[in-house]
N, C-alpha and C. Protein backbone atom coordinates (compact mmCIF):
# COMPACT_ATOMS: atom_id res chain seq x y z
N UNK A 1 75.29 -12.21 -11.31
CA UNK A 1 74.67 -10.92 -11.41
C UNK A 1 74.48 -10.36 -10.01
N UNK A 2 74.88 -9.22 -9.90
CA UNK A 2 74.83 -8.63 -8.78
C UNK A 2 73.17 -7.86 -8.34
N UNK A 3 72.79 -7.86 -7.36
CA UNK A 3 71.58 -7.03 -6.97
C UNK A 3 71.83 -6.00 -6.45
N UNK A 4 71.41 -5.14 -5.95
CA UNK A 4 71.30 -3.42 -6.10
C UNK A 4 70.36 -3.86 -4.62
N UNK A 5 70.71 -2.56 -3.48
CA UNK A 5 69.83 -3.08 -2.69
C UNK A 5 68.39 -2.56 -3.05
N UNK A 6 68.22 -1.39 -3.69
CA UNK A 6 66.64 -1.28 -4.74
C UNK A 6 66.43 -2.50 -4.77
N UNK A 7 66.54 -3.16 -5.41
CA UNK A 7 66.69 -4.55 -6.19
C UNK A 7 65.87 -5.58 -5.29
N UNK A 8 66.59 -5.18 -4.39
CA UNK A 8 66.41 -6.22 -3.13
C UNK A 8 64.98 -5.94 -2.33
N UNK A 9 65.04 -4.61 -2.12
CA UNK A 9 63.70 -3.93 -1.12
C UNK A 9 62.60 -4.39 -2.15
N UNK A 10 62.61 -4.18 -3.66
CA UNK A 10 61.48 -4.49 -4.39
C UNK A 10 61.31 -6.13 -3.99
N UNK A 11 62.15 -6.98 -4.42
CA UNK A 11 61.52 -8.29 -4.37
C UNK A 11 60.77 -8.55 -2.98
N UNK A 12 61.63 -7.85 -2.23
CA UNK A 12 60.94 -8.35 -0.65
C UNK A 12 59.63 -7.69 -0.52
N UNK A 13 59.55 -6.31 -1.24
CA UNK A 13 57.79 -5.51 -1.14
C UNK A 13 57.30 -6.94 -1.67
N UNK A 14 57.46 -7.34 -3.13
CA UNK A 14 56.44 -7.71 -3.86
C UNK A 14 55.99 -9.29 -2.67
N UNK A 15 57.01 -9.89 -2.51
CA UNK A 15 56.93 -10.99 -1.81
C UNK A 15 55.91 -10.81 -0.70
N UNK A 16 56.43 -10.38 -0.03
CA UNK A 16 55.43 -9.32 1.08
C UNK A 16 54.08 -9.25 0.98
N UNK A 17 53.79 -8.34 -0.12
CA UNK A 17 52.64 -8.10 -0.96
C UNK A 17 51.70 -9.72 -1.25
N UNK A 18 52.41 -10.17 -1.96
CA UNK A 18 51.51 -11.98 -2.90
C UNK A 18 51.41 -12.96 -1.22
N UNK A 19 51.92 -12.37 0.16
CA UNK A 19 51.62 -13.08 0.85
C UNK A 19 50.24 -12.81 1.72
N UNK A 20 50.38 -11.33 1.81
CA UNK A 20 49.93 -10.54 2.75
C UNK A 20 47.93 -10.65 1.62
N UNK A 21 47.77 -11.07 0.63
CA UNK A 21 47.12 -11.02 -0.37
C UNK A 21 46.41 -12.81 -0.36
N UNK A 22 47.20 -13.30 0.01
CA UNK A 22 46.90 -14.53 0.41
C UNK A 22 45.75 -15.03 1.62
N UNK A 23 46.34 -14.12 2.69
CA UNK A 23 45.49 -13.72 4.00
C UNK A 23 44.62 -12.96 3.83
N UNK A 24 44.28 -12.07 3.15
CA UNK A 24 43.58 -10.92 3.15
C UNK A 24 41.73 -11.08 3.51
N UNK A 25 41.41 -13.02 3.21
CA UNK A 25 39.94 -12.99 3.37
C UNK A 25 39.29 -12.20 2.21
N UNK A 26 39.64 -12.12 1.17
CA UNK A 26 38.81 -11.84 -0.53
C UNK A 26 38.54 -13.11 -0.91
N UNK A 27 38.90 -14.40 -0.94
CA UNK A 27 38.09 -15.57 -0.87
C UNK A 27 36.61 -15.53 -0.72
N UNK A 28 36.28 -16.26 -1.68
CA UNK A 28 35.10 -16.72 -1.36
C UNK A 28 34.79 -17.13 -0.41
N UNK A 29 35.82 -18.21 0.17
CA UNK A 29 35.48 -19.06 1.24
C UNK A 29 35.43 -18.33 2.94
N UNK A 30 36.14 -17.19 2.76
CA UNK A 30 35.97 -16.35 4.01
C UNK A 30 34.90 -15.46 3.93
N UNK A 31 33.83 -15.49 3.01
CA UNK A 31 32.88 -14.61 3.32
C UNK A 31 32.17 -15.16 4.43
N UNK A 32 31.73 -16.49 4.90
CA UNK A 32 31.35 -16.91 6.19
C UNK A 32 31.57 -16.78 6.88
N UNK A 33 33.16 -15.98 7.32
CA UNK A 33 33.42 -15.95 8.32
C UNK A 33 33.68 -14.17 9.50
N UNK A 34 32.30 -13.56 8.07
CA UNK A 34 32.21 -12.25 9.06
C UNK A 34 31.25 -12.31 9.55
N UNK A 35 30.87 -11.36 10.64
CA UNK A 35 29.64 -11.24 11.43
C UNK A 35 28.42 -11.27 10.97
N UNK A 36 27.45 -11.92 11.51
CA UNK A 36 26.21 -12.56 11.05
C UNK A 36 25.36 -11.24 11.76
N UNK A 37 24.37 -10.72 10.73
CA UNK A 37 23.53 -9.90 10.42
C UNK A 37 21.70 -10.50 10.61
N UNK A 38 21.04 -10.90 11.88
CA UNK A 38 20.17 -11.72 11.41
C UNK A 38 18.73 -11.14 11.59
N UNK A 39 17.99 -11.19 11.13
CA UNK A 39 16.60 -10.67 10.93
C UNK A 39 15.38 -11.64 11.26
N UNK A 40 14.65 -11.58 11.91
CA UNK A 40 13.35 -12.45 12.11
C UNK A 40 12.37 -12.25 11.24
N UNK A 41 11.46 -12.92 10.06
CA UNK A 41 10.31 -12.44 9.31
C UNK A 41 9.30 -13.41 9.54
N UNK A 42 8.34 -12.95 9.05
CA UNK A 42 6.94 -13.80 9.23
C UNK A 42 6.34 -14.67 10.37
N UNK A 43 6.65 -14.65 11.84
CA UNK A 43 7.04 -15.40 12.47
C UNK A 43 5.29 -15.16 13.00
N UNK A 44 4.38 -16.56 13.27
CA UNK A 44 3.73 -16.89 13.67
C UNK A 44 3.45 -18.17 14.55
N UNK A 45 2.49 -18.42 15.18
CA UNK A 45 1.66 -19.46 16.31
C UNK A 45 0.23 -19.89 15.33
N UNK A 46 0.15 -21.09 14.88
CA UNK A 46 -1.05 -21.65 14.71
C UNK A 46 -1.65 -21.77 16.10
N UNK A 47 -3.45 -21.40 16.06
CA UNK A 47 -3.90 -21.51 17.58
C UNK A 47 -4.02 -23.15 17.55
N UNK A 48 -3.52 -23.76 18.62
CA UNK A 48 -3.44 -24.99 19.14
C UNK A 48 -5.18 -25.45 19.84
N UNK A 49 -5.11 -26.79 18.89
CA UNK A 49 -7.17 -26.95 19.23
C UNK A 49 -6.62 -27.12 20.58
N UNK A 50 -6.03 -27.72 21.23
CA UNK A 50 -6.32 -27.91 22.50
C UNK A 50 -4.93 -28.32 23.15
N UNK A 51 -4.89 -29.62 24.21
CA UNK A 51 -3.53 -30.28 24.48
C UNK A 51 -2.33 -29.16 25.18
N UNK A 52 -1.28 -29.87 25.37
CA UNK A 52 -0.26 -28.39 25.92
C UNK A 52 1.22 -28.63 24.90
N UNK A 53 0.81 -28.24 23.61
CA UNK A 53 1.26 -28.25 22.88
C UNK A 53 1.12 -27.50 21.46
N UNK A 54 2.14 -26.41 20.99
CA UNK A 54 1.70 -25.68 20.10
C UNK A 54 3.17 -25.44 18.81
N UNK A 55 2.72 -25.31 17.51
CA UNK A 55 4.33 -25.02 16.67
C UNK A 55 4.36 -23.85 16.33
N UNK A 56 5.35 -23.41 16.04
CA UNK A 56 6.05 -22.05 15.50
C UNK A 56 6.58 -21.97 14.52
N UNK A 57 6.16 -20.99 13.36
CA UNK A 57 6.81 -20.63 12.01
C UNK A 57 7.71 -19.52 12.33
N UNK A 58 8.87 -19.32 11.08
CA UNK A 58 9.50 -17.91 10.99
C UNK A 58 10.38 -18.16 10.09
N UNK A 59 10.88 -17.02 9.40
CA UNK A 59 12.12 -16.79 8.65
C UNK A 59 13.18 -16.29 9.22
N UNK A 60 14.16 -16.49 9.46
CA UNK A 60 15.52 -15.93 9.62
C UNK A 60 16.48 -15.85 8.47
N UNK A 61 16.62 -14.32 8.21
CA UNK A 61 17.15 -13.86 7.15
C UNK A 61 18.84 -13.46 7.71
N UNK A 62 20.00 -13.55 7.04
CA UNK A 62 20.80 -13.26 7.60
C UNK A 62 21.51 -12.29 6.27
N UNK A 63 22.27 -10.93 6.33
CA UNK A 63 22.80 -10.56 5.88
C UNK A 63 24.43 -10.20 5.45
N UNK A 64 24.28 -11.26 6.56
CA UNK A 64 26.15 -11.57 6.86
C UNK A 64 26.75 -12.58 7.10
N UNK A 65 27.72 -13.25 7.55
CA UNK A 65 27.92 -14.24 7.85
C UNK A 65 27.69 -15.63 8.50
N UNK A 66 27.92 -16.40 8.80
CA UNK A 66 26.95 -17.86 8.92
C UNK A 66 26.56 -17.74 10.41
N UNK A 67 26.21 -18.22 10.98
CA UNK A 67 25.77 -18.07 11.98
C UNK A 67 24.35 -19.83 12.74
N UNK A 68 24.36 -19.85 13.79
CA UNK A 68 24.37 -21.27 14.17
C UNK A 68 22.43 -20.73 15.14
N UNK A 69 21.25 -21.35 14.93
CA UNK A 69 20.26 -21.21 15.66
C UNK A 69 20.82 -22.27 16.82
N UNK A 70 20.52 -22.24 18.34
CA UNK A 70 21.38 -23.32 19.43
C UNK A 70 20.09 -23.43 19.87
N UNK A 71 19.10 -22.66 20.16
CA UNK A 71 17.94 -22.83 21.41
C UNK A 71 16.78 -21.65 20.96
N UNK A 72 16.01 -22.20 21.37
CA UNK A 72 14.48 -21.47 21.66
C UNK A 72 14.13 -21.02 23.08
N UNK A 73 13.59 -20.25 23.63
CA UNK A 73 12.95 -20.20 24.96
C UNK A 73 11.40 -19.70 24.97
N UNK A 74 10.72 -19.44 25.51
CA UNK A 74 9.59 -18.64 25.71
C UNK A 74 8.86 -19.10 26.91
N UNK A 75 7.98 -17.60 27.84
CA UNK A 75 7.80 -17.68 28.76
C UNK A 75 6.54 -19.13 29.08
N UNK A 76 5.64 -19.05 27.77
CA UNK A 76 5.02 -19.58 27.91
C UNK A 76 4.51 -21.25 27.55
N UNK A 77 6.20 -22.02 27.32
CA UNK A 77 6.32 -23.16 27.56
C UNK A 77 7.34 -23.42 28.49
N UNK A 78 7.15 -24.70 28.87
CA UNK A 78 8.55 -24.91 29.63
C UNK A 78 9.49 -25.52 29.20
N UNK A 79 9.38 -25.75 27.93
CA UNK A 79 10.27 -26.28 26.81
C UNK A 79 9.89 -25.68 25.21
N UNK A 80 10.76 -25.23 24.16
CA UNK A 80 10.52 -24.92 23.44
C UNK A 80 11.68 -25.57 22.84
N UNK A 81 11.07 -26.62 21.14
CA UNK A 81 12.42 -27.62 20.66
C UNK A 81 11.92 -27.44 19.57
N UNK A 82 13.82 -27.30 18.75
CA UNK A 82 13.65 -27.17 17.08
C UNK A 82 13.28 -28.62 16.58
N UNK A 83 12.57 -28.67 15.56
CA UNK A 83 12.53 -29.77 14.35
C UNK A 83 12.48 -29.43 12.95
N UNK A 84 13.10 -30.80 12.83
CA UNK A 84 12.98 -30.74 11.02
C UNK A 84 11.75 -31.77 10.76
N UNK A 85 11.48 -31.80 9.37
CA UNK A 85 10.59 -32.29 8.90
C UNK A 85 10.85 -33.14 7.72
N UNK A 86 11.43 -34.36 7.43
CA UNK A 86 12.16 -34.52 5.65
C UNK A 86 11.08 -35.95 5.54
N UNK A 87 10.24 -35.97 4.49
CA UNK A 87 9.75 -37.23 3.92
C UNK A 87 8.49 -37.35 5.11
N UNK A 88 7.80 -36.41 5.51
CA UNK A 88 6.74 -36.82 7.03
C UNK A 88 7.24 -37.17 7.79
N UNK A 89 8.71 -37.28 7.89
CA UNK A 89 9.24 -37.81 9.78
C UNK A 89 9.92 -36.30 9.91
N UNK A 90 9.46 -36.36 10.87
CA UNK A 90 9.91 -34.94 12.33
C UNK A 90 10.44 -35.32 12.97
N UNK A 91 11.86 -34.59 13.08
CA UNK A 91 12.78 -34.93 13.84
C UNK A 91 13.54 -34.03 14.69
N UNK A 92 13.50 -34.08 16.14
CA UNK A 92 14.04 -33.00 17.02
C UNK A 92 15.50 -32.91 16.75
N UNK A 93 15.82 -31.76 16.38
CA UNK A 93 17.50 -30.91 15.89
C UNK A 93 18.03 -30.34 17.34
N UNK A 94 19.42 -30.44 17.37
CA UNK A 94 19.74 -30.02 18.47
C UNK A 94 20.45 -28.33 18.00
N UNK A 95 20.15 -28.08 16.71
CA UNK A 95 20.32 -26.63 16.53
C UNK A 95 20.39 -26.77 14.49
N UNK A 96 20.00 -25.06 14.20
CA UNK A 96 20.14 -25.29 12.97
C UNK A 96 21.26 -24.66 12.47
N UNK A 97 22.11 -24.73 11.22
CA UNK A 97 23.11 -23.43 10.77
C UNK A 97 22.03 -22.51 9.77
N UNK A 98 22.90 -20.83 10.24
CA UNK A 98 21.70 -20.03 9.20
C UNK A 98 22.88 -19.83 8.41
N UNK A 99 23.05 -19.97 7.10
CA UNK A 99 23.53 -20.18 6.08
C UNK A 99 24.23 -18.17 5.87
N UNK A 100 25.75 -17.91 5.98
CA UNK A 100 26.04 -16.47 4.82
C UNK A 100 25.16 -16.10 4.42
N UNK A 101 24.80 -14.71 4.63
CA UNK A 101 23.95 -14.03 3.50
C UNK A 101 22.77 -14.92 2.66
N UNK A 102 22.39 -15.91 3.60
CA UNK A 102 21.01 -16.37 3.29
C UNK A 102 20.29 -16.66 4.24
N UNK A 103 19.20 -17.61 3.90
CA UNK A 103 17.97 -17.36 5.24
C UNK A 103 17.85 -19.17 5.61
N UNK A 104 17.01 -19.07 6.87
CA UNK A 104 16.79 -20.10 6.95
C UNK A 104 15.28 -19.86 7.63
N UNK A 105 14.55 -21.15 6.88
CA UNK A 105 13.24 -21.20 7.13
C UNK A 105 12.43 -22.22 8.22
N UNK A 106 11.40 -21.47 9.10
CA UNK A 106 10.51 -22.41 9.70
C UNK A 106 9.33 -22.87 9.03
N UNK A 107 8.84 -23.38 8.49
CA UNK A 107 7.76 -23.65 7.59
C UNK A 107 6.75 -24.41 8.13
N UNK A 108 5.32 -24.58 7.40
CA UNK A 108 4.39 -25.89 7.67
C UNK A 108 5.20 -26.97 6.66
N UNK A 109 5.11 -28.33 7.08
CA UNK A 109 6.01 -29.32 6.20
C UNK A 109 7.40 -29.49 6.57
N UNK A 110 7.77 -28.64 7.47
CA UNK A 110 9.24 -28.56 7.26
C UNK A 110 10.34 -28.32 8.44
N UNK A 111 11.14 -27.58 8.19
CA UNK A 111 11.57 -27.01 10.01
C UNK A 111 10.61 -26.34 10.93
N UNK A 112 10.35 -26.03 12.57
CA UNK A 112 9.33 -25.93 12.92
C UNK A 112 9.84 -25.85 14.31
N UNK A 113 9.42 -25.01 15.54
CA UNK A 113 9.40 -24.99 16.74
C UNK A 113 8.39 -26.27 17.20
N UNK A 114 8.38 -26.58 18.57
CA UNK A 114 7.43 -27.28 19.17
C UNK A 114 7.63 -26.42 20.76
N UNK A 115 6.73 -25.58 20.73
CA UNK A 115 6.47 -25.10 22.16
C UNK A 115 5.73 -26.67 23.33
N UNK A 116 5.96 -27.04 24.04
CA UNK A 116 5.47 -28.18 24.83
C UNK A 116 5.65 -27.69 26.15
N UNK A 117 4.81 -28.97 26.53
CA UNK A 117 4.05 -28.74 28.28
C UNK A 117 3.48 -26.38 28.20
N UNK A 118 2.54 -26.45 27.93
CA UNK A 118 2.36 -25.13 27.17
C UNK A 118 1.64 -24.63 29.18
N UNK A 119 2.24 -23.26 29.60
CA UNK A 119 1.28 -23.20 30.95
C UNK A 119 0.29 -22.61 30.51
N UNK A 120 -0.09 -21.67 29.43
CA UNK A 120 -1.17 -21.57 29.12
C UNK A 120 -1.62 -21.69 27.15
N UNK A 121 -2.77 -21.97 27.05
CA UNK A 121 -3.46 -22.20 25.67
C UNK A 121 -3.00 -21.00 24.85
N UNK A 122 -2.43 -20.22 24.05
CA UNK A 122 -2.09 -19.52 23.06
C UNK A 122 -3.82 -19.40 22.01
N UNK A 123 -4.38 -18.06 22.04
CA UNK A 123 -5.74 -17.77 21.51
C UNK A 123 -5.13 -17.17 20.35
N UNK A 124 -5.98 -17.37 19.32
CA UNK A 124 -6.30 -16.49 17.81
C UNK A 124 -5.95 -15.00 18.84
N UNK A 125 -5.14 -14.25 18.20
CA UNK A 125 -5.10 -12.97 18.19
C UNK A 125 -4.40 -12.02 19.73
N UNK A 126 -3.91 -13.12 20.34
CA UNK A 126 -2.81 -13.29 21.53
C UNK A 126 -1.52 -12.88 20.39
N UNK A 127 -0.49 -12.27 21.06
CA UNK A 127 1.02 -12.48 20.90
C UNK A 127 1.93 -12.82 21.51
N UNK A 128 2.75 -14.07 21.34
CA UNK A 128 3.64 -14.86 22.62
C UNK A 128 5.28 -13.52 21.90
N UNK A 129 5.91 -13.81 23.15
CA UNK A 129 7.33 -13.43 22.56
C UNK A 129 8.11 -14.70 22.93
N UNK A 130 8.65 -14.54 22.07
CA UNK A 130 10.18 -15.90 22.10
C UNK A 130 11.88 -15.48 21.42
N UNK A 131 12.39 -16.60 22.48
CA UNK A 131 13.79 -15.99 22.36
C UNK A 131 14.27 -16.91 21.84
N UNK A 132 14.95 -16.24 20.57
CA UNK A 132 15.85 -17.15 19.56
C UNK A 132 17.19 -16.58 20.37
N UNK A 133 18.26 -18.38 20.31
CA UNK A 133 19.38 -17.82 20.62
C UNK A 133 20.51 -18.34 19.44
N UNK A 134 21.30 -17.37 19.09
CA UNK A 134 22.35 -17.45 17.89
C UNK A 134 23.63 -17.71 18.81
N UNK A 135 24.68 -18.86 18.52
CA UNK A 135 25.92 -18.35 18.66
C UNK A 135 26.54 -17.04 18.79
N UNK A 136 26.61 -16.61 17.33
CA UNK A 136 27.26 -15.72 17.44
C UNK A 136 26.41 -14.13 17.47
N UNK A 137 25.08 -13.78 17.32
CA UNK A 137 24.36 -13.29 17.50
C UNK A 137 23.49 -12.57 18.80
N UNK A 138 23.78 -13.75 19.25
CA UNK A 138 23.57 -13.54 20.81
C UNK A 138 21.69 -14.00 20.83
N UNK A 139 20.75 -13.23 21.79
CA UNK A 139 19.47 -13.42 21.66
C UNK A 139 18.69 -12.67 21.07
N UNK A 140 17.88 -13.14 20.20
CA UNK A 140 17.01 -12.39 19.53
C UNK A 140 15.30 -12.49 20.25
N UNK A 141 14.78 -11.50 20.16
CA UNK A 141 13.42 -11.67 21.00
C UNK A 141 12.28 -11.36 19.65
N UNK A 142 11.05 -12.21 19.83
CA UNK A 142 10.74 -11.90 18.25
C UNK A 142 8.96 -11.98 18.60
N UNK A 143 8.22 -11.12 18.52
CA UNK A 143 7.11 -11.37 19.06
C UNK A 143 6.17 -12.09 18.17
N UNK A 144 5.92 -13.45 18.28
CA UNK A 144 4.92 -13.91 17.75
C UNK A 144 3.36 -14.29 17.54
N UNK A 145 2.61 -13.39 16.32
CA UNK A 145 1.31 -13.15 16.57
C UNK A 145 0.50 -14.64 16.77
N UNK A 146 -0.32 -15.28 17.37
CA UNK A 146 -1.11 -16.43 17.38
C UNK A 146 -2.33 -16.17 16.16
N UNK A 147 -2.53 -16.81 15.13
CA UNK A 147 -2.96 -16.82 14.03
C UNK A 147 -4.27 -17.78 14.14
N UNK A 148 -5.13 -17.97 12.82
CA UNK A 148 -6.38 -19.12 13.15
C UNK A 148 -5.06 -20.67 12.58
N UNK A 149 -5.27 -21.67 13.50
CA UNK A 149 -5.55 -22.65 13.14
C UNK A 149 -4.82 -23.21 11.70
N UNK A 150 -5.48 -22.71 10.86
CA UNK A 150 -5.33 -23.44 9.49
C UNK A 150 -4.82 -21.88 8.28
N UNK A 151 -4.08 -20.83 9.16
CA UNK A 151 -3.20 -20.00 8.70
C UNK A 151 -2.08 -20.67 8.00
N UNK A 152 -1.97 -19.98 6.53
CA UNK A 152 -0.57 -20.55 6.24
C UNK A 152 -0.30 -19.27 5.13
N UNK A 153 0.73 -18.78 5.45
CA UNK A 153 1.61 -17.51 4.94
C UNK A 153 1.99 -17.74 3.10
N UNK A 154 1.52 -16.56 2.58
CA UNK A 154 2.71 -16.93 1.12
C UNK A 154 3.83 -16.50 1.85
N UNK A 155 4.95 -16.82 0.45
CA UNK A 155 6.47 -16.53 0.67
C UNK A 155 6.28 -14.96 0.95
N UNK A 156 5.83 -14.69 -0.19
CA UNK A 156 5.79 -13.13 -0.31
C UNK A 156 5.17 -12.39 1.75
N UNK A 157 4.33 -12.62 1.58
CA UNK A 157 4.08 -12.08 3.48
C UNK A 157 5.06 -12.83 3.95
N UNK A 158 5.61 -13.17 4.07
CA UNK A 158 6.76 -14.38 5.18
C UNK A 158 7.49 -13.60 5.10
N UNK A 159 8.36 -12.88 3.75
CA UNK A 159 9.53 -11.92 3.45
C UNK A 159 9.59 -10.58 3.82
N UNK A 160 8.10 -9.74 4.04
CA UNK A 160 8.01 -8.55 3.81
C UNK A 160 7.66 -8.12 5.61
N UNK A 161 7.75 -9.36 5.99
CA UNK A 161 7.08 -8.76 7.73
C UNK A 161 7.94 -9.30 8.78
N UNK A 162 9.14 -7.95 8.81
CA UNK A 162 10.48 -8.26 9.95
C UNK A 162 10.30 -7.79 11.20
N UNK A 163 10.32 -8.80 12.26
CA UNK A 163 10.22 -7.62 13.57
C UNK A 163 10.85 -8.46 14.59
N UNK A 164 12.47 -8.06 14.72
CA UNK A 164 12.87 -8.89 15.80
C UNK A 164 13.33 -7.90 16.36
N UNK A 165 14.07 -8.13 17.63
CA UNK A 165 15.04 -7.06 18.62
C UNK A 165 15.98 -7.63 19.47
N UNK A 166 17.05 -7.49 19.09
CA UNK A 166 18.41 -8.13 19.57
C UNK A 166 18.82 -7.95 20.51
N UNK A 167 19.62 -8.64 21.53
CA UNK A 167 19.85 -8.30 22.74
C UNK A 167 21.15 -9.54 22.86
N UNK A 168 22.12 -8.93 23.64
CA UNK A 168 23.23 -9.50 24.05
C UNK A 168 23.63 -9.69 25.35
């Protein structure tokens, strides 16, 4: 049977087409791999009774793609280190992933900053700022209010109170 070059240009569109459709990133699996959208919520300082040592809550909400927490800074430790928390052992992370179009949480119980060697005491009703740094995000600066002591957030306030500011 002979082909027609019509014939011919069609198979090669369609071919073309089922490849080019292949690549295209409509996968599920490439939704991770667009730009990460990230948001700071609820982010507080329990006041520290004393010592030079204080922890940090927050939500990081992301609306886009995955994206990697690497480091903490703030002026007012000279170290600031992520941990997790699984079964009562705390354990220093050398970074967290913030999950596609979901969040990742600092909690009491759970993941958690450790501001250390602190140069000064953090008071009820002080605000520290601290710099979250993202891979691909770049730095986020997120001002955190110093709270009483034995503060602990519902979900609901944790979700509804965003205030970061991005910087690259």
């Amino acid at each position: 049977m002979r082909r027609t070059p019509l014939a011919l240009g069609a198979t090669a569109l369609a071919a073309g087409l089922a490849l080019t459709a292949c690549g295209s990133g409509d996968s599920p699996a490439s939704a991770s791999s667009g730009k990460p959208a990230v948001k700071v919520g609820g982010a507080f300082i329990p006041a520290p009774a004393g010592g030079d040592m204080a922890a940090g809550f927050f939500i990081v909400h992301n609306s886009g793609g995955a994206d990697t927490l690497t480091s903490v800074t703030s002026a007012i430790a000279q170290q600031v280190t992520l941990h997790s928390t699984k079964g009562g052992v705390m354990k220093e992370q050398r970074s967290f992933p913030v999950p596609a179009d979901g969040e990742l949480d600092f909690e009491r119980g759970g993941n958690h900053l450790m501001f250390e060697n602190l140069k000064q005491t953090p008071k009820e009703g002080d605000k520290v700022s601290v710099e979250l740094h993202f891979a691909k995000s770049g730095t986020v600066t997120v001002t955190f209010p110093v709270k009483a002591a034995t503060y602990n957030p519902t979900a609901k306030s944790a979700h509804s109170s965003m205030s970061s500011h991005t910087s690259h």
